[in-house]
C-alpha atoms as a PDB file:
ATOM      1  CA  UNK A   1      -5.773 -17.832 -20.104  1.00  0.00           C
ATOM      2  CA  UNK A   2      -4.930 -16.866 -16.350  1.00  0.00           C
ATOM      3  CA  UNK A   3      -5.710 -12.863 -16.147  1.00  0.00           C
ATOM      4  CA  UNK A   4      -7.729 -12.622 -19.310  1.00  0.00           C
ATOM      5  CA  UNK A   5      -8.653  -9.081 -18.237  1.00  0.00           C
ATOM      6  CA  UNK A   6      -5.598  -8.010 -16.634  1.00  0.00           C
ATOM      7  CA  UNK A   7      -2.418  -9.388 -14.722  1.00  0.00           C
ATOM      8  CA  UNK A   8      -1.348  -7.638 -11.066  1.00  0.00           C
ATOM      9  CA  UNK A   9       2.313  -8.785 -10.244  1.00  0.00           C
ATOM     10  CA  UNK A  10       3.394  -7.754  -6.673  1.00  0.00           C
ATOM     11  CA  UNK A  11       6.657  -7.634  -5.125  1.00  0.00           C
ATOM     12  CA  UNK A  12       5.926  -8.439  -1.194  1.00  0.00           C
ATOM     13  CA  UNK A  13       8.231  -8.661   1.897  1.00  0.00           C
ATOM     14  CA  UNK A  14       9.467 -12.148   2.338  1.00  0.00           C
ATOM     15  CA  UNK A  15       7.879 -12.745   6.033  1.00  0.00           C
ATOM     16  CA  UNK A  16       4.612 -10.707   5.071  1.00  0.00           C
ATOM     17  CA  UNK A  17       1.664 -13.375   4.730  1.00  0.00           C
ATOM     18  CA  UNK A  18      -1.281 -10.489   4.411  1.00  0.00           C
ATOM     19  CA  UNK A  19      -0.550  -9.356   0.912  1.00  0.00           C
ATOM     20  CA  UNK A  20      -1.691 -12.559  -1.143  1.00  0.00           C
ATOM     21  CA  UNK A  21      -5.111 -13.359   0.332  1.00  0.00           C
ATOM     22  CA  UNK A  22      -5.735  -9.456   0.764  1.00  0.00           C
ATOM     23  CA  UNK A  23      -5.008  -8.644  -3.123  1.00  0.00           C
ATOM     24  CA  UNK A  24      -6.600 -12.508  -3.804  1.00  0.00           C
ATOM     25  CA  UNK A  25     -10.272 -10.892  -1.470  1.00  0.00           C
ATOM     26  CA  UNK A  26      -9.906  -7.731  -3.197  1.00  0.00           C
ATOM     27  CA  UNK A  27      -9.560  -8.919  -7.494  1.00  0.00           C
ATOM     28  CA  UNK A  28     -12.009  -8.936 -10.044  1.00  0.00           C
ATOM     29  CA  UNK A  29     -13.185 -11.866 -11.825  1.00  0.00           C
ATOM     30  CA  UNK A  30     -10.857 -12.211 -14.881  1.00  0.00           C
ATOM     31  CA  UNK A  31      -7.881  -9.965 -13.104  1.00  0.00           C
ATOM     32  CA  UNK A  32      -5.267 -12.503 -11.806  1.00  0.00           C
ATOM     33  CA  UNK A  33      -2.615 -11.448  -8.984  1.00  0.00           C
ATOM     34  CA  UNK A  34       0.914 -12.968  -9.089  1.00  0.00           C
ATOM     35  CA  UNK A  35       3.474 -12.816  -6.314  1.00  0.00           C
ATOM     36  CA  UNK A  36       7.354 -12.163  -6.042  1.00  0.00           C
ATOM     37  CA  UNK A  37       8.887 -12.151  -2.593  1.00  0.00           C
ATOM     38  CA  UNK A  38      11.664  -9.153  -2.196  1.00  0.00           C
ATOM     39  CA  UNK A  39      15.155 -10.151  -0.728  1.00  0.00           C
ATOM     40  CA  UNK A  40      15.213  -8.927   3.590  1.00  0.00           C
ATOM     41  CA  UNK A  41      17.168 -10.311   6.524  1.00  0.00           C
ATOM     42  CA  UNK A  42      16.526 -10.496  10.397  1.00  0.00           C
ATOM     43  CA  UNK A  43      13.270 -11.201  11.671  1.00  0.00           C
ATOM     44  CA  UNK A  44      10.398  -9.757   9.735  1.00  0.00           C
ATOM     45  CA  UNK A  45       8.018  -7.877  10.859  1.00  0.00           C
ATOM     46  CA  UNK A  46       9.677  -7.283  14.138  1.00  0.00           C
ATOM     47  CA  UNK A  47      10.073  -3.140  14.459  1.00  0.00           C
ATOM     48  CA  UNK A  48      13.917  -4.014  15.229  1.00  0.00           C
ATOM     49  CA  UNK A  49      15.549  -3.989  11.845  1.00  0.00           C
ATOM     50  CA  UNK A  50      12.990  -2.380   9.725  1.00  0.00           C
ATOM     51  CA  UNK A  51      15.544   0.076   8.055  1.00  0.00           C
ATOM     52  CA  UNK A  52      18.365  -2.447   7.410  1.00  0.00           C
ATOM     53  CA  UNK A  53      15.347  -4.684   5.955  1.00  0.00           C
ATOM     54  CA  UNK A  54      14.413  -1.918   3.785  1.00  0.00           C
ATOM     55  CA  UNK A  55      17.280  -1.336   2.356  1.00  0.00           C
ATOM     56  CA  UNK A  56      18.294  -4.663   1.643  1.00  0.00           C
ATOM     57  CA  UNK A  57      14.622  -5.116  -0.241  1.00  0.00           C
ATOM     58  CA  UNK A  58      15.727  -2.071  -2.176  1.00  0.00           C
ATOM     59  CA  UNK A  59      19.254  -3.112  -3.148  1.00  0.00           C
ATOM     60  CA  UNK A  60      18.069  -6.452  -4.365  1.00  0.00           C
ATOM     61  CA  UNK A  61      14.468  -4.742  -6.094  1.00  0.00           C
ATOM     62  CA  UNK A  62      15.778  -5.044  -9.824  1.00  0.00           C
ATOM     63  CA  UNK A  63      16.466  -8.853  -9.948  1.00  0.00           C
ATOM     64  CA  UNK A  64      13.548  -9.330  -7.465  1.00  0.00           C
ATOM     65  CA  UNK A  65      11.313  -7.089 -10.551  1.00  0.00           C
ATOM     66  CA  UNK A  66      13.222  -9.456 -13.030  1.00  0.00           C
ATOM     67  CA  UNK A  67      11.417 -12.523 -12.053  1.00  0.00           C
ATOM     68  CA  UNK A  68       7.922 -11.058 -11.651  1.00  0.00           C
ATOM     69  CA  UNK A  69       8.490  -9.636 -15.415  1.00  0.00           C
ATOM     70  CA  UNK A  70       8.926 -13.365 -16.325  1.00  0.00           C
ATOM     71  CA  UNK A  71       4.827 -13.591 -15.705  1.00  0.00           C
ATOM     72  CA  UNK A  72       4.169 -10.611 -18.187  1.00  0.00           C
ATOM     73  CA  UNK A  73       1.908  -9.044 -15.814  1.00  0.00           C
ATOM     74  CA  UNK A  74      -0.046  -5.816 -16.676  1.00  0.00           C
ATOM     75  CA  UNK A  75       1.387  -3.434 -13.606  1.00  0.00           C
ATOM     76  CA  UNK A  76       3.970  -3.874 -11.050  1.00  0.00           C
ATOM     77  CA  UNK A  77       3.569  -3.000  -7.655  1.00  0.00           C
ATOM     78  CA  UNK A  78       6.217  -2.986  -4.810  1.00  0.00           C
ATOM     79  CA  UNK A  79       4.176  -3.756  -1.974  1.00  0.00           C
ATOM     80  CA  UNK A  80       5.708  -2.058   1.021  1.00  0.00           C
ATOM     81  CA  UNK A  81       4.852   0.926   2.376  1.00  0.00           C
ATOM     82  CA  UNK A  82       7.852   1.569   4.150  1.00  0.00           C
ATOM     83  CA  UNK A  83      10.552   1.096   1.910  1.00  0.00           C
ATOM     84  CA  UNK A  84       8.953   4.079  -0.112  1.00  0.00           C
ATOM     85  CA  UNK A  85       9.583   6.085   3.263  1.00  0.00           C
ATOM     86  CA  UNK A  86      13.113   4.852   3.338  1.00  0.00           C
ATOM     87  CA  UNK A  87      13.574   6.397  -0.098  1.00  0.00           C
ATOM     88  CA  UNK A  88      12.472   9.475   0.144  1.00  0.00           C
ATOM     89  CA  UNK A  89      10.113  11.955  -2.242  1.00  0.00           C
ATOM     90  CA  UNK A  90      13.169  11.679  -5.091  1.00  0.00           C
ATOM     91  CA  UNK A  91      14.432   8.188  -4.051  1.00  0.00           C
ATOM     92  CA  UNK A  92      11.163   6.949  -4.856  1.00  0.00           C
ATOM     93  CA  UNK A  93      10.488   8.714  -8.174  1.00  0.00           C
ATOM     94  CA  UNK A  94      14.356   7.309  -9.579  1.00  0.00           C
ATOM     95  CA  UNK A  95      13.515   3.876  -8.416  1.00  0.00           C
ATOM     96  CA  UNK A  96       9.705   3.784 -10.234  1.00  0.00           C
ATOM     97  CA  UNK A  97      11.440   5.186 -13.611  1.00  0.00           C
ATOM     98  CA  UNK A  98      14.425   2.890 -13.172  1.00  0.00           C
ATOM     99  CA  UNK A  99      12.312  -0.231 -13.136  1.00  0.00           C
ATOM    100  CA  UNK A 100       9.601   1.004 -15.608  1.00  0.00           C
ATOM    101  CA  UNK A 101      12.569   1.754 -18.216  1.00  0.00           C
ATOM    102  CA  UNK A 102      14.231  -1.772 -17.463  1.00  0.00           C
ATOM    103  CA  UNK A 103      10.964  -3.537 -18.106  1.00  0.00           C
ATOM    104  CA  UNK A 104       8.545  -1.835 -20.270  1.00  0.00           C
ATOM    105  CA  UNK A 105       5.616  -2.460 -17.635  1.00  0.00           C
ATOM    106  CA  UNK A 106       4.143   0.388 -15.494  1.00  0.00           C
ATOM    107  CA  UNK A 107       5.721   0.010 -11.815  1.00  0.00           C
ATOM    108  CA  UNK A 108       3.856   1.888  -9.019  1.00  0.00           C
ATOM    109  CA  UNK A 109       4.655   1.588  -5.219  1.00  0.00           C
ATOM    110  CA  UNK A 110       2.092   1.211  -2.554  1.00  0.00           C
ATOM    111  CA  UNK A 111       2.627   4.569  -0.993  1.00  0.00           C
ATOM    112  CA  UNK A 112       2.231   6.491  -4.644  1.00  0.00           C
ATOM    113  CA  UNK A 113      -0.870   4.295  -4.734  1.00  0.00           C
ATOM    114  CA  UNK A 114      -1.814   5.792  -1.495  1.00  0.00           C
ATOM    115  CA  UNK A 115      -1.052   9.928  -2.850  1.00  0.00           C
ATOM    116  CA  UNK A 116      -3.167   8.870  -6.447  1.00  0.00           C
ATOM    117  CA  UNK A 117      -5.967   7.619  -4.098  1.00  0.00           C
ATOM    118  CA  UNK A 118      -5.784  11.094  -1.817  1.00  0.00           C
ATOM    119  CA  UNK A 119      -5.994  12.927  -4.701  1.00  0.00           C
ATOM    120  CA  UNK A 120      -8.612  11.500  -6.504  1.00  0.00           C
ATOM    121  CA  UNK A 121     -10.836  11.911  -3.276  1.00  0.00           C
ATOM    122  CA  UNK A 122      -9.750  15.624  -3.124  1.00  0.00           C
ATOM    123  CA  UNK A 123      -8.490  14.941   0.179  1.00  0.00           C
ATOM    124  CA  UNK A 124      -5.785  17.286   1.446  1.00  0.00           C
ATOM    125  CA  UNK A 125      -5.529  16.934   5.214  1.00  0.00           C
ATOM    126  CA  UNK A 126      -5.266  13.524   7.219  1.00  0.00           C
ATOM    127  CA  UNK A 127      -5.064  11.448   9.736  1.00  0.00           C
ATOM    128  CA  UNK A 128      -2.386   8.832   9.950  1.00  0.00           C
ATOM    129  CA  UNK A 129      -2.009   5.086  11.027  1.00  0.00           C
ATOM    130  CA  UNK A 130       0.663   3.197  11.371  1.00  0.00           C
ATOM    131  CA  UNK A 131       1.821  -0.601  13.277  1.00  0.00           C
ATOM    132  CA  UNK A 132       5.598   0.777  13.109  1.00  0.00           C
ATOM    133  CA  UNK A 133       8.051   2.332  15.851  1.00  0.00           C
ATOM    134  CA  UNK A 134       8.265   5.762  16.292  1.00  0.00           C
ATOM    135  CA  UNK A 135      11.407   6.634  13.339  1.00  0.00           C
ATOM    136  CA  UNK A 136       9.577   4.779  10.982  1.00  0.00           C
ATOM    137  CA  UNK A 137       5.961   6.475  11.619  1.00  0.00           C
ATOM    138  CA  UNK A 138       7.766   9.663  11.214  1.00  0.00           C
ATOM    139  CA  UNK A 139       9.137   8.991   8.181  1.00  0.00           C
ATOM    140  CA  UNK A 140       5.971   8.125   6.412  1.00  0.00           C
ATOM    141  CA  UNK A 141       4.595  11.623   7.974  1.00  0.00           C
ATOM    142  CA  UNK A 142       7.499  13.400   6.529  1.00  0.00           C
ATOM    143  CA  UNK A 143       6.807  11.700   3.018  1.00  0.00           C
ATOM    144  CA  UNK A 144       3.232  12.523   3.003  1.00  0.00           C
ATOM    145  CA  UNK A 145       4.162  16.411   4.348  1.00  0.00           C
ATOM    146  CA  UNK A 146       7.140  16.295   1.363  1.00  0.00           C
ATOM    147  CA  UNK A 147       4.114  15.443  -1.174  1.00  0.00           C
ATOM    148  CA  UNK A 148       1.808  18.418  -0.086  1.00  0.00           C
ATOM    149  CA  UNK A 149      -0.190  16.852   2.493  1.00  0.00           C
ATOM    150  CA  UNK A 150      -1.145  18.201   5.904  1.00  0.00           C
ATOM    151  CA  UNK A 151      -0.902  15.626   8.466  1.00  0.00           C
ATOM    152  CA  UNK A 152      -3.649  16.576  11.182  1.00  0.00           C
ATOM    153  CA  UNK A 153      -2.977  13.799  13.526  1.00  0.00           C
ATOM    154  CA  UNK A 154      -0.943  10.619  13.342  1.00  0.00           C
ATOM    155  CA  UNK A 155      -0.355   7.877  16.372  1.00  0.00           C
ATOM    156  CA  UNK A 156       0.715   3.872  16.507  1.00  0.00           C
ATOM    157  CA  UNK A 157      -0.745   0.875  17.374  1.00  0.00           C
ATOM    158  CA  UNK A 158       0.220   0.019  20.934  1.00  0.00           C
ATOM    159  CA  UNK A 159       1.671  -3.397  21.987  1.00  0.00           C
ATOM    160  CA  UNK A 160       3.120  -4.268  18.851  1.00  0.00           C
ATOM    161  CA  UNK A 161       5.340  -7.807  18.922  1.00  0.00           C
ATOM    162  CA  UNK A 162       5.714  -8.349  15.235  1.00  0.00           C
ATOM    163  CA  UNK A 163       3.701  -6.257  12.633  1.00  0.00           C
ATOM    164  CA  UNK A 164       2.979  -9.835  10.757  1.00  0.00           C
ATOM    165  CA  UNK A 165       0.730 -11.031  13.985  1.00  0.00           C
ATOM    166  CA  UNK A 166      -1.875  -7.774  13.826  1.00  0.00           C
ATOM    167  CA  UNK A 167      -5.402  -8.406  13.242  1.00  0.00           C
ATOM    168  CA  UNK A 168      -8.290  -6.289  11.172  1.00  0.00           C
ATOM    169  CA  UNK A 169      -9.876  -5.744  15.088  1.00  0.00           C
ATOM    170  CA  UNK A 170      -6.628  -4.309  15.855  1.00  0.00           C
ATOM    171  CA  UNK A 171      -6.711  -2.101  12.565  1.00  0.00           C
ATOM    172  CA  UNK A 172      -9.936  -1.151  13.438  1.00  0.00           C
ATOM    173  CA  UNK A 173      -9.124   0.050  16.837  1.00  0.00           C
ATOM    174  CA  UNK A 174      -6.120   1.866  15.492  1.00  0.00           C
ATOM    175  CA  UNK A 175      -8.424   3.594  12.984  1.00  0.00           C
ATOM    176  CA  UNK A 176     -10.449   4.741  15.755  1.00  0.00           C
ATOM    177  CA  UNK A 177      -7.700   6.418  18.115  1.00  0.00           C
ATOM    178  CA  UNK A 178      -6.095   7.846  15.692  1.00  0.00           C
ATOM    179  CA  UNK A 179      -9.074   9.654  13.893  1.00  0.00           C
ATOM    180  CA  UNK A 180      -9.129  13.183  13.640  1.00  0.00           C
ATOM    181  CA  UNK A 181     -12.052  15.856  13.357  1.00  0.00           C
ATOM    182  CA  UNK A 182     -10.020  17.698  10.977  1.00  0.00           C
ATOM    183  CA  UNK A 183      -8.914  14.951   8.489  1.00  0.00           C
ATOM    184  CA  UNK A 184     -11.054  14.517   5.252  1.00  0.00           C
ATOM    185  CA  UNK A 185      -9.669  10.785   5.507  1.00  0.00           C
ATOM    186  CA  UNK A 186      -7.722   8.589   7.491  1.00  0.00           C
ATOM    187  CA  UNK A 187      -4.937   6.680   5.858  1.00  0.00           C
ATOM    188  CA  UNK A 188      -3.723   3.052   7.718  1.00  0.00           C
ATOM    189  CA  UNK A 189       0.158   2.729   6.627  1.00  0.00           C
ATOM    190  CA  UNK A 190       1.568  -0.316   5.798  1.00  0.00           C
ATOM    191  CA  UNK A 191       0.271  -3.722   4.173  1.00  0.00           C
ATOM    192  CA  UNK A 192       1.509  -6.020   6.840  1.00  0.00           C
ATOM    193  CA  UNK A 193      -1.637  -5.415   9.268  1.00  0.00           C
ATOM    194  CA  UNK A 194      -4.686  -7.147   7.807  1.00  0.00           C
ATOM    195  CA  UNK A 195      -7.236  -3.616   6.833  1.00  0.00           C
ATOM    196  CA  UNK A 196      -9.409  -4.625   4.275  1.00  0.00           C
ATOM    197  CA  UNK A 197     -11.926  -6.288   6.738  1.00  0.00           C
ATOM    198  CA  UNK A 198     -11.513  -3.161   9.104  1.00  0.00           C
ATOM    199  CA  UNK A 199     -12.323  -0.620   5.812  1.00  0.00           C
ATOM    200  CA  UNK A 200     -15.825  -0.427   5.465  1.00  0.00           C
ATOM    201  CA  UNK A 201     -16.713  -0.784   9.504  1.00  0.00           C
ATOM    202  CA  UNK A 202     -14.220   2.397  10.090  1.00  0.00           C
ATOM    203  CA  UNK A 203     -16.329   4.565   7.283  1.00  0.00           C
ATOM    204  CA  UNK A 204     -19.233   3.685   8.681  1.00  0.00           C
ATOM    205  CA  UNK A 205     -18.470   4.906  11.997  1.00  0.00           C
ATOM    206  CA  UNK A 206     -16.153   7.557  11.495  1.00  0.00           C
ATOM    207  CA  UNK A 207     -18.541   9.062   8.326  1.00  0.00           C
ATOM    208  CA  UNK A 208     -15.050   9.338   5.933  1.00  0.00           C
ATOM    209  CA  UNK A 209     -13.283   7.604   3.439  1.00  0.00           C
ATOM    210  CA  UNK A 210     -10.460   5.445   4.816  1.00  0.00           C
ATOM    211  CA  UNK A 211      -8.380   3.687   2.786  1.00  0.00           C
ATOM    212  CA  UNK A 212      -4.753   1.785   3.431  1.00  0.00           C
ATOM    213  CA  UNK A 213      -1.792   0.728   1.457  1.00  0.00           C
ATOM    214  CA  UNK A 214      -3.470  -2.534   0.281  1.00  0.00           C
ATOM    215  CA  UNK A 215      -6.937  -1.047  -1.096  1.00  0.00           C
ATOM    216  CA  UNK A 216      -5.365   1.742  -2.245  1.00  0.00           C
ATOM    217  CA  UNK A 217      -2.387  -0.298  -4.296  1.00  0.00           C
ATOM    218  CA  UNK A 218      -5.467  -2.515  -5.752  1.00  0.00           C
ATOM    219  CA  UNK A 219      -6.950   0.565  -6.597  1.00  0.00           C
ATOM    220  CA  UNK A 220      -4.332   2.123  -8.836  1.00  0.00           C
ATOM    221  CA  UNK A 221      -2.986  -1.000 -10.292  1.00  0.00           C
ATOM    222  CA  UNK A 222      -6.829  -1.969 -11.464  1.00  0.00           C
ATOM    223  CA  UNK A 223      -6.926   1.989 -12.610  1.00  0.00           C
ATOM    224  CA  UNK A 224      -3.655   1.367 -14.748  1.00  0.00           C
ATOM    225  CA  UNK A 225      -4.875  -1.732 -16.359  1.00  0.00           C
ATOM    226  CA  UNK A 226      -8.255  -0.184 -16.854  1.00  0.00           C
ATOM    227  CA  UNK A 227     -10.479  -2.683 -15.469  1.00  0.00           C
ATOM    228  CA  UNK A 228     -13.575  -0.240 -14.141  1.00  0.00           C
ATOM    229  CA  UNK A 229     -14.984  -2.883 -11.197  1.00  0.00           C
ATOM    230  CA  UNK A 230     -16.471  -2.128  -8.240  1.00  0.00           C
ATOM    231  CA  UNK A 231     -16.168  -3.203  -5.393  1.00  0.00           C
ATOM    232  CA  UNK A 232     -18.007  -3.990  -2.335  1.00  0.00           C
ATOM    233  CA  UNK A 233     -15.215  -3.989   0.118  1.00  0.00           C
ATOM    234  CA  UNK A 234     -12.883  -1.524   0.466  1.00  0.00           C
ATOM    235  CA  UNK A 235     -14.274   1.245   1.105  1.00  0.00           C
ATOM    236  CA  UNK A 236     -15.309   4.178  -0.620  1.00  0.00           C
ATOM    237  CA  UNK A 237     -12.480   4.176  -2.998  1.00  0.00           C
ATOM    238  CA  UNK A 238     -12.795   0.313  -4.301  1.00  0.00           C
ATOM    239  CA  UNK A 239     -16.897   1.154  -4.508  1.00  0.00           C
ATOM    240  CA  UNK A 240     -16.727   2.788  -7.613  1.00  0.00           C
ATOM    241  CA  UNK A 241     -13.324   3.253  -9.300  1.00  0.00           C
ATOM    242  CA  UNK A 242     -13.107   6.087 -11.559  1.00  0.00           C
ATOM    243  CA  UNK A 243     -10.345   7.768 -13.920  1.00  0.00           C
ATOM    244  CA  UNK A 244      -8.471   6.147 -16.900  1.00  0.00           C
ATOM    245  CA  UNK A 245      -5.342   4.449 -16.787  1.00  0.00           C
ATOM    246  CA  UNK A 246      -2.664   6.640 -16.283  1.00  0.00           C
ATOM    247  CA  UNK A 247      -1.154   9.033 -19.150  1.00  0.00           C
END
């Protein structure tokens, strides 16, 4: 049987093509890692649009959940970052009970993945990444401030044509102009940019834990189903995962 220890169903953006092999790198043996792609119009992964694309992924999220129930996985996660910020501290709360109620199956979102993964790393100040425009990167700093987090520093990737193009280099690079001596960690936003090859080089050289949206969403949904594998990419927080699944 496919996902004899555990089944991962993920709802992605419908131009993203990081998600899959990042989640496929990133799985235990036995844990399998199913895919739904969320409704969005204009060009994705262009920063022109990203709101209206948001929205339209959020309006169509219940029949998009629907279909991914279909594969009886163990945990759903909406992967994207950003609609999370488009919703808001209460938006996003609503939204997680609406679709756990609907379907019986936990439903986490890659940003609440992202505050479990702060917390259990007792990190309370950081430093933040992001491949968006401007609104949108100050969105996601107001949702991490709205959830108790200082935000010592936070900047964006430079150059940026379509977020869907971005390399682990670039990630890297990113990591390193935006670090902080005053963050305990430095979060990368957003699972469009390829991170996980970019993880363990930034810890080594910036002596922190760094995690994104993509380890930390593997993270919490392997926490849920209560598979206990480590991990040697990652980072720090795939390296030894700790905590049951969730009450």
């Amino acid at each position: 049987m496919m996902g004899w220890r555990g089944r991962i169903g993920f709802l992605v953006p419908p131009g993203n093509p990081t998600v899959e092999p990042e989640m496929a790198q990133l799985a235990p043996k036995g844990v399998s890692v199913h895919f739904t792609r969320m409704v969005a119009h204009g060009t994705t992964g262009a920063h022109a649009g990203q709101e209206d694309r948001n929205r339209t992924q959020i309006a169509h999220l219940a029949e998009n959940a629907e279909l991914l129930a279909l594969v009886k996985p163990d945990v759903i996660v909406m992967a994207h970052t950003a609609t999370s910020y488009t919703l808001g501290k209460e938006g996003e709360a609503a939204l997680v009970a609406r679709m756990e109620e609907a379907h019986g199956i936990p439903f986490i979102t890659a940003f609440g993945s992202v505050l479990a993964a702060l917390a259990h790393l007792g990190v309370e100040r950081v430093a933040y990444a992001t491949p968006y425009n401007e609104q949108t990167t100050l969105q996601g700093k107001a949702h991490l401030e709205a959830h108790g987090l200082e935000v010592v520093a936070h900047g964006i990737l430079p150059n940026v044509v379509n977020i869907y193009d971005e390399t682990p280099e670039r990630a890297y690079a990113l990591g390193r102009q935006v670090d902080h001596p005053a963050a305990q960690a430095l979060f990368l936003s957003g699972v469009g940019m390829p991170t996980v090859d970019a993880i363990n080089l930034l810890e080594r050289d910036l002596g922190k834990p760094v995690l994104s949206s993509a380890t930390a969403m593997m993270w919490n949904a392997l926490r849920i189903i209560g598979v206990r594998d480590t991990s040697a990419e990652g980072g720090v927080l795939l390296s030894g995962i700790a905590g049951g699944p969730r009450p």
